[in-house]
Protein backbone atom coordinates (compact mmCIF):
# COMPACT_ATOMS: atom_id res chain seq x y z
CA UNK A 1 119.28 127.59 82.79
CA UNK A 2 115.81 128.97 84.47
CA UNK A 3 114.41 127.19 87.02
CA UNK A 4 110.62 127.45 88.14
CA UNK A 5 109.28 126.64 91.34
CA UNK A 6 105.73 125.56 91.46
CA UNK A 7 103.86 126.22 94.69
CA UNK A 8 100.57 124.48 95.33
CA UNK A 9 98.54 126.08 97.75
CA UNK A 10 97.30 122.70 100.11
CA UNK A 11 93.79 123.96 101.78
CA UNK A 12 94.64 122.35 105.29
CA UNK A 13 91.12 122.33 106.65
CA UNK A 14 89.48 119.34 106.58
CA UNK A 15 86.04 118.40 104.86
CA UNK A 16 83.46 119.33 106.98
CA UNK A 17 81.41 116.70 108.86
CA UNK A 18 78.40 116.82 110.96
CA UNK A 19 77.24 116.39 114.48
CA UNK A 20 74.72 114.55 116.27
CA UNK A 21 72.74 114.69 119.38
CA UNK A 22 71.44 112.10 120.85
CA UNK A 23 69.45 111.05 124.36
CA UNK A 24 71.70 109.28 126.22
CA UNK A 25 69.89 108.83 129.57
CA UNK A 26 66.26 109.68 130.40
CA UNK A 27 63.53 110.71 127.48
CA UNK A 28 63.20 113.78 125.43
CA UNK A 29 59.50 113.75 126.74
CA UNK A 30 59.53 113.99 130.99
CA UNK A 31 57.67 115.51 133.67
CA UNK A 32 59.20 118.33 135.15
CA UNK A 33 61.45 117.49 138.06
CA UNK A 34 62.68 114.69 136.07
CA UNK A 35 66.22 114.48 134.90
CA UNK A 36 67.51 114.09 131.01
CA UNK A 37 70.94 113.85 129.78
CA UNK A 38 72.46 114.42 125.94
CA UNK A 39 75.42 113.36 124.39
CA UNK A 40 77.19 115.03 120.94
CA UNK A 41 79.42 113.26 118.96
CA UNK A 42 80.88 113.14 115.37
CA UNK A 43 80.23 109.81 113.69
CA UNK A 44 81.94 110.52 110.80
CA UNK A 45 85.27 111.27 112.34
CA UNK A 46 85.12 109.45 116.07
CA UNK A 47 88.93 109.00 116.16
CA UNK A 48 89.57 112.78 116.27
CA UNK A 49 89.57 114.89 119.73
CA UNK A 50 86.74 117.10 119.27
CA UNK A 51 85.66 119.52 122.15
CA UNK A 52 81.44 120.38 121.90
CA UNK A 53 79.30 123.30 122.48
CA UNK A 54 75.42 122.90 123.20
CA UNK A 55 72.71 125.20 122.09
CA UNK A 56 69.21 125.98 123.44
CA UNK A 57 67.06 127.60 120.98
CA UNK A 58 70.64 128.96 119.24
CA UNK A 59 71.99 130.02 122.37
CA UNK A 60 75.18 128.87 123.79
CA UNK A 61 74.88 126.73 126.97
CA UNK A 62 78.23 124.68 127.35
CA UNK A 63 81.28 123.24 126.23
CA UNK A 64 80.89 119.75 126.82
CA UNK A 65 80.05 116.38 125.21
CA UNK A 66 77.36 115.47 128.02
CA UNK A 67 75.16 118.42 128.78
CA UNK A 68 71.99 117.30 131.49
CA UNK A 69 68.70 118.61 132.37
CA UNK A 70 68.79 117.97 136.14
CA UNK A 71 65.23 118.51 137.95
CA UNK A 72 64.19 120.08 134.55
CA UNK A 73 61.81 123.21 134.34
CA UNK A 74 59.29 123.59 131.75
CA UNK A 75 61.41 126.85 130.32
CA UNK A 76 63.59 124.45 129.33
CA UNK A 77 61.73 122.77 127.21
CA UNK A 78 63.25 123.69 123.16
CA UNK A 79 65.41 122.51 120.62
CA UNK A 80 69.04 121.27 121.62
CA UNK A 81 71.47 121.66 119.17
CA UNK A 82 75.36 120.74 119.26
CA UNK A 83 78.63 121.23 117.14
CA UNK A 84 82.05 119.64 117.47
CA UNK A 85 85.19 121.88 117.21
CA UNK A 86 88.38 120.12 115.90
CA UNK A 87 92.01 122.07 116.52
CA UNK A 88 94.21 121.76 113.32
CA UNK A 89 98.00 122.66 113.18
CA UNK A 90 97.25 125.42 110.24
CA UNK A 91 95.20 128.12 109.92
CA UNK A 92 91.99 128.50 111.20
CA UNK A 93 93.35 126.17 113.72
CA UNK A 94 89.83 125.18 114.56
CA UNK A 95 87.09 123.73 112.22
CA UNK A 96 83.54 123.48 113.21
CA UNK A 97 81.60 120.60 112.68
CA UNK A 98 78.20 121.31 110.88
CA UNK A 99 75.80 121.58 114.08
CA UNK A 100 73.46 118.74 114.63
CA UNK A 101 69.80 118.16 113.56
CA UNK A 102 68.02 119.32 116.68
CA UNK A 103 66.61 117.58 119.43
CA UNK A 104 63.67 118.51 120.86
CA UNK A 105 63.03 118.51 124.57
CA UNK A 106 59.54 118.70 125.83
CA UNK A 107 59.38 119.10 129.64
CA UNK A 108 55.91 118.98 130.76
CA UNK A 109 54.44 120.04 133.89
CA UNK A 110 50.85 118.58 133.82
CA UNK A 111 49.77 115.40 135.18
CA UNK A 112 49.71 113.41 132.39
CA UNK A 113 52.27 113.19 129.41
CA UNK A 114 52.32 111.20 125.60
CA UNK A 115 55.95 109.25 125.17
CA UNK A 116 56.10 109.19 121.50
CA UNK A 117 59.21 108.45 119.75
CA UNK A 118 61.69 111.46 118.85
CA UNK A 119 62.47 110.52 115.82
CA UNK A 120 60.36 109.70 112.47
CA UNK A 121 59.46 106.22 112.10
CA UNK A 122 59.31 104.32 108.92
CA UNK A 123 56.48 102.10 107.31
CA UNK A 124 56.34 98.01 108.54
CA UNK A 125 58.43 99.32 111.60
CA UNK A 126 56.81 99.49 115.19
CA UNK A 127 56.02 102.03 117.60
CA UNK A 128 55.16 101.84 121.04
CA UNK A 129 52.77 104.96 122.79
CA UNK A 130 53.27 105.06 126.56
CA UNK A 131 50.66 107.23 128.54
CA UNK A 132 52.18 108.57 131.79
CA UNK A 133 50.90 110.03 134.99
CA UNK A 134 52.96 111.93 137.42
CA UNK A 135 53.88 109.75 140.59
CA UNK A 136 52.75 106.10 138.80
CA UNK A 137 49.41 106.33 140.81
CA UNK A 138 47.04 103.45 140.73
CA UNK A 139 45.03 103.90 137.40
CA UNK A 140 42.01 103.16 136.56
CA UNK A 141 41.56 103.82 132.65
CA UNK A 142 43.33 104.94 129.55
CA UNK A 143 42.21 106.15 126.63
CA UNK A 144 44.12 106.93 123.71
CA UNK A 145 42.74 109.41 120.82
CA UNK A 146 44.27 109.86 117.08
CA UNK A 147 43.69 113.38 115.56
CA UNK A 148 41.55 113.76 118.54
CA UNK A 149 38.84 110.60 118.04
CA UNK A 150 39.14 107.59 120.58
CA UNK A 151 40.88 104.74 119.32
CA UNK A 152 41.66 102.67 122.46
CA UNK A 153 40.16 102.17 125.99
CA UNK A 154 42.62 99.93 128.80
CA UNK A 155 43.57 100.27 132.17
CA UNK A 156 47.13 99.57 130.41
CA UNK A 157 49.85 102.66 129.64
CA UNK A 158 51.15 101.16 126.34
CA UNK A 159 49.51 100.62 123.11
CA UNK A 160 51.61 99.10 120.30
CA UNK A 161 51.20 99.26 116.56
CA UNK A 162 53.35 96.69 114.61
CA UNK A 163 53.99 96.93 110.56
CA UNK A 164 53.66 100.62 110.37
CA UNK A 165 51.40 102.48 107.57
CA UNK A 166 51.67 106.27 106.21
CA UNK A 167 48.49 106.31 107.45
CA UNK A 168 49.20 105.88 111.56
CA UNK A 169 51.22 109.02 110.87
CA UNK A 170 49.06 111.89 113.15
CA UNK A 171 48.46 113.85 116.38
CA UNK A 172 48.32 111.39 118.98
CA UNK A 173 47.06 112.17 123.09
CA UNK A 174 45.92 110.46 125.64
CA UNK A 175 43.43 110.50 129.12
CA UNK A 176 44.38 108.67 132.07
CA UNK A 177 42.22 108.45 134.81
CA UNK A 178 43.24 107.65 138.62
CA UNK A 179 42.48 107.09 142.07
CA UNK A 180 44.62 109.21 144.54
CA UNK A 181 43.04 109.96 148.16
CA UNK A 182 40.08 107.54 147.43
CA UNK A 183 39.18 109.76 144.51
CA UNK A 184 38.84 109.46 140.58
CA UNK A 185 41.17 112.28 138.83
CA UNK A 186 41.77 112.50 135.09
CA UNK A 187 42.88 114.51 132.86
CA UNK A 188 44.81 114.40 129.42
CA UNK A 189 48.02 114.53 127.61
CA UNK A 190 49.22 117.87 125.55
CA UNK A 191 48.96 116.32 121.76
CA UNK A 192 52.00 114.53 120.10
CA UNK A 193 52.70 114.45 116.35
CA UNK A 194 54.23 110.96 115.14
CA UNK A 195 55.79 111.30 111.66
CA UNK A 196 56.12 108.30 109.50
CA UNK A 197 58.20 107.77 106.90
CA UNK A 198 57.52 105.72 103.49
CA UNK A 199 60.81 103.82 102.52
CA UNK A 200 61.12 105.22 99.25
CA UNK A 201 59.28 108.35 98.72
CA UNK A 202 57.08 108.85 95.96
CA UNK A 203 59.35 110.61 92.75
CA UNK A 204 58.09 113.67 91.63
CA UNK A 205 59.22 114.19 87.96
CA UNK A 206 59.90 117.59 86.52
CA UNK A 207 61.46 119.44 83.83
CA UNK A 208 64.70 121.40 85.06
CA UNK A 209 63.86 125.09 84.10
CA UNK A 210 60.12 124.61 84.41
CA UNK A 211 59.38 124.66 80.51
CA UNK A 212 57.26 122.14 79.35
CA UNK A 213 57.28 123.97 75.52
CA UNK A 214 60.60 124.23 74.30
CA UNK A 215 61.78 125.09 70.13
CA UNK A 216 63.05 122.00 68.26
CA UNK A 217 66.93 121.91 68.52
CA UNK A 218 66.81 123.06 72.12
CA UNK A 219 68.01 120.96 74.98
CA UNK A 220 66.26 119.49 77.73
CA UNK A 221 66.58 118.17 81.33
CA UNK A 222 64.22 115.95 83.43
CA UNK A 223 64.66 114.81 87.04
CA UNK A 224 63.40 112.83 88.64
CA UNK A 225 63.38 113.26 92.54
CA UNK A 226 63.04 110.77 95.40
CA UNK A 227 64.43 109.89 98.89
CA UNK A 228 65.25 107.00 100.60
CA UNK A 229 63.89 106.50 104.61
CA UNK A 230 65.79 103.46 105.13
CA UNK A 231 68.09 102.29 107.96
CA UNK A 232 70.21 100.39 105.48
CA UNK A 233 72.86 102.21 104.27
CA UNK A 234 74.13 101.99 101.17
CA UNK A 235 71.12 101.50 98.89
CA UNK A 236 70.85 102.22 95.43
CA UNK A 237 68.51 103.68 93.69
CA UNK A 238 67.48 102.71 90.23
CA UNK A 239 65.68 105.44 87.95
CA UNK A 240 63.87 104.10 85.00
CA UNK A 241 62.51 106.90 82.50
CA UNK A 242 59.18 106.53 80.33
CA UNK A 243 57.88 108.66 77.57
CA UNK A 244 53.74 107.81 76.84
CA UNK A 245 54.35 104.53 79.15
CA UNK A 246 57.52 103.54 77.13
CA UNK A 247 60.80 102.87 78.70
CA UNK A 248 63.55 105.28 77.01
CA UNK A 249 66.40 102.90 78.05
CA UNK A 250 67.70 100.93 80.65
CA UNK A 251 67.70 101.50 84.41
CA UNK A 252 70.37 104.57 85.43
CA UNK A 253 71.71 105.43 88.19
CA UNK A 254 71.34 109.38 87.28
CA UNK A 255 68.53 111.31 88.32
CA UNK A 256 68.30 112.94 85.37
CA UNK A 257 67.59 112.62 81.95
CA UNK A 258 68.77 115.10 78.84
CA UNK A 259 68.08 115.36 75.85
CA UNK A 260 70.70 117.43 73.87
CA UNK A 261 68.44 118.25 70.56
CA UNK A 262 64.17 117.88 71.09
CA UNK A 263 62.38 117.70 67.99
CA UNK A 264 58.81 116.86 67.23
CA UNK A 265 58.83 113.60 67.95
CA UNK A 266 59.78 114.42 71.69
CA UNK A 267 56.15 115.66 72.75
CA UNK A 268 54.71 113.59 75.08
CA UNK A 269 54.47 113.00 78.31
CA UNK A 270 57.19 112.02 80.50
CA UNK A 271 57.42 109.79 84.06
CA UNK A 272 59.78 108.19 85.52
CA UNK A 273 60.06 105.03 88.01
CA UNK A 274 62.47 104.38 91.13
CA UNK A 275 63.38 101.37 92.48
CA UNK A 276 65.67 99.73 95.12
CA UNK A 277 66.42 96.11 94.11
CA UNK A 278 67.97 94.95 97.46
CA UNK A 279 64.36 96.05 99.25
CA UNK A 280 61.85 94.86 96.85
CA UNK A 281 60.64 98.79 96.52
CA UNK A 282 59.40 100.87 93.55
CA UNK A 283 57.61 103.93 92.96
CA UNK A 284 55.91 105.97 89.87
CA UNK A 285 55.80 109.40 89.85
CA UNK A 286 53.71 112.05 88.27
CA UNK A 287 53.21 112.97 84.33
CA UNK A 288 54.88 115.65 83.46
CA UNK A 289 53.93 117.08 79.37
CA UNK A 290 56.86 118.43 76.83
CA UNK A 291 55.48 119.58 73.62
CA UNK A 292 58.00 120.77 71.04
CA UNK A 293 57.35 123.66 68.63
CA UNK A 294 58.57 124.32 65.19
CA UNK A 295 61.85 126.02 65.04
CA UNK A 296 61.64 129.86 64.25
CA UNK A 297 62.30 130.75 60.82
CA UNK A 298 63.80 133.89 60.29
């Protein structure tokens, strides 16, 4: 009787998950002197005891989950990354986490300083601009500019927009003017870029290798391409395909479309719509053009 033993090899480490970094006390926009503090986590594996390393501009500050900007220094102004690292009972004993998006600090040592939100906004949200001014002196004016032309004049520091558009997305500043020591001083705010964020992003529609004239009998691939900004999680997207303004089918769930064998009849032109049902949200994308040839006869 032969017996054979079977040995699976069981890859201990674990799938890889990602960081984040986040500002858990103070702004990522501050005067120097000021104080900021960061916290890393994993929020796709919380339960585990993860020990943290933070970055500055890729190099390695410390190994802790808080790391703070006390009395911060312009120098330190720069991109804060962080990565989690996980001990396992097998070889490599410790797995990395996939370091976090980075954060960026601005630490500005002028008078006057643009709070703008760190992260992108998306359209119909709000967003609220703050202008600042070292020491919180008596003010007498603000004015706010977008991609550098006036757009508001107050003797208030805040200026709120409410239901977002693609269109408030730009280089934002501001000039504050003051009395200190029975004098007017002004001056203005280093420019700020606000990104915002459409929910679904318009699909761009292409044909996977590029060719747009293929030989009958060949096979080919569109996809259709699109994101979703949304704070919802969860969402699904719905890709409808079109040939000359005709639906080929019903909605998928695949962002592509194949077809195994093109002949003649396939020319035309191609698009393809997205939609997310539980958001009321479509999109159309561009026209892309396949035009099938004769096969070769040899």
């Amino acid at each position: 009787m032969h017996f054979f033993h079977i040995f699976i090899d069981i890859d201990p480490t674990p799938p890889p998950v990602k960081a984040k970094a986040t500002v858990s006390l103070g702004k990522p926009r501050l005067f120097s002197g000021e104080d900021v503090q960061m916290t890393c986590s994993v929020p796709d594996d919380p339960s585990s005891n993860w020990t943290y390393e933070w970055f500055h501009d890729g190099e390695l500050l410390s190994a802790t989950e808080v790391y703070s900007l006390n009395k911060a220094q312009v120098l330190q102004s720069g991109n804060y990354t962080c990565k989690g690292l996980k001990t396992i009972k097998a070889w490599p004993y410790i797995v990395p986490s996939i370091p976090s998006d980075p954060l960026k600090i601005h630490v500005d040592g002028g008078w006057v300083l643009l709070q703008t939100p760190f992260e992108p906004l998306i359209i119909e949200e709000n967003m609220t601009l703050t202008c600042r001014v070292r020491d919180d002196p008596l003010l007498s004016n603000v004015i706010f500019y977008k991609d550098g032309v006036e757009f508001n004049k107050q003797k208030g520091t805040d200026v709120v927009f409410t239901k977002l558009t693609l269109e408030d997305a730009a280089i934002y500043s501001c000039r504050a003017t003051w009395i200190k020591n029975m004098e007017y001083q002004s001056s203005q705010s280093l420019p700020s870029y606000v990104t915002v964020l459409d929910i679904l992003e318009t699909p761009t529609m292409t044909i996977v290798g590029g060719r747009g004239r293929v030989r009958s009998g060949n096979k080919v691939e569109f996809r259709c391409i699109t994101k979703v900004n949304a704070r919802e999680q969860d969402l699904n997207i719905e890709y409808f395909y079109l040939k000359n303004g005709n639906r080929l089918g019903p909605a998928s769930a695949r962002d592509t479309y194949a077809i195994s064998e093109v002949n003649i009849n396939h020319t035309g032109n191609y698009t393809c719509k997205v939609r997310i049902r539980a958001l009321n949200v479509e999109r159309w994308s561009n026209q892309v053009n396949l035009k099938v040839l004769p096969p070769l006869n040899l």
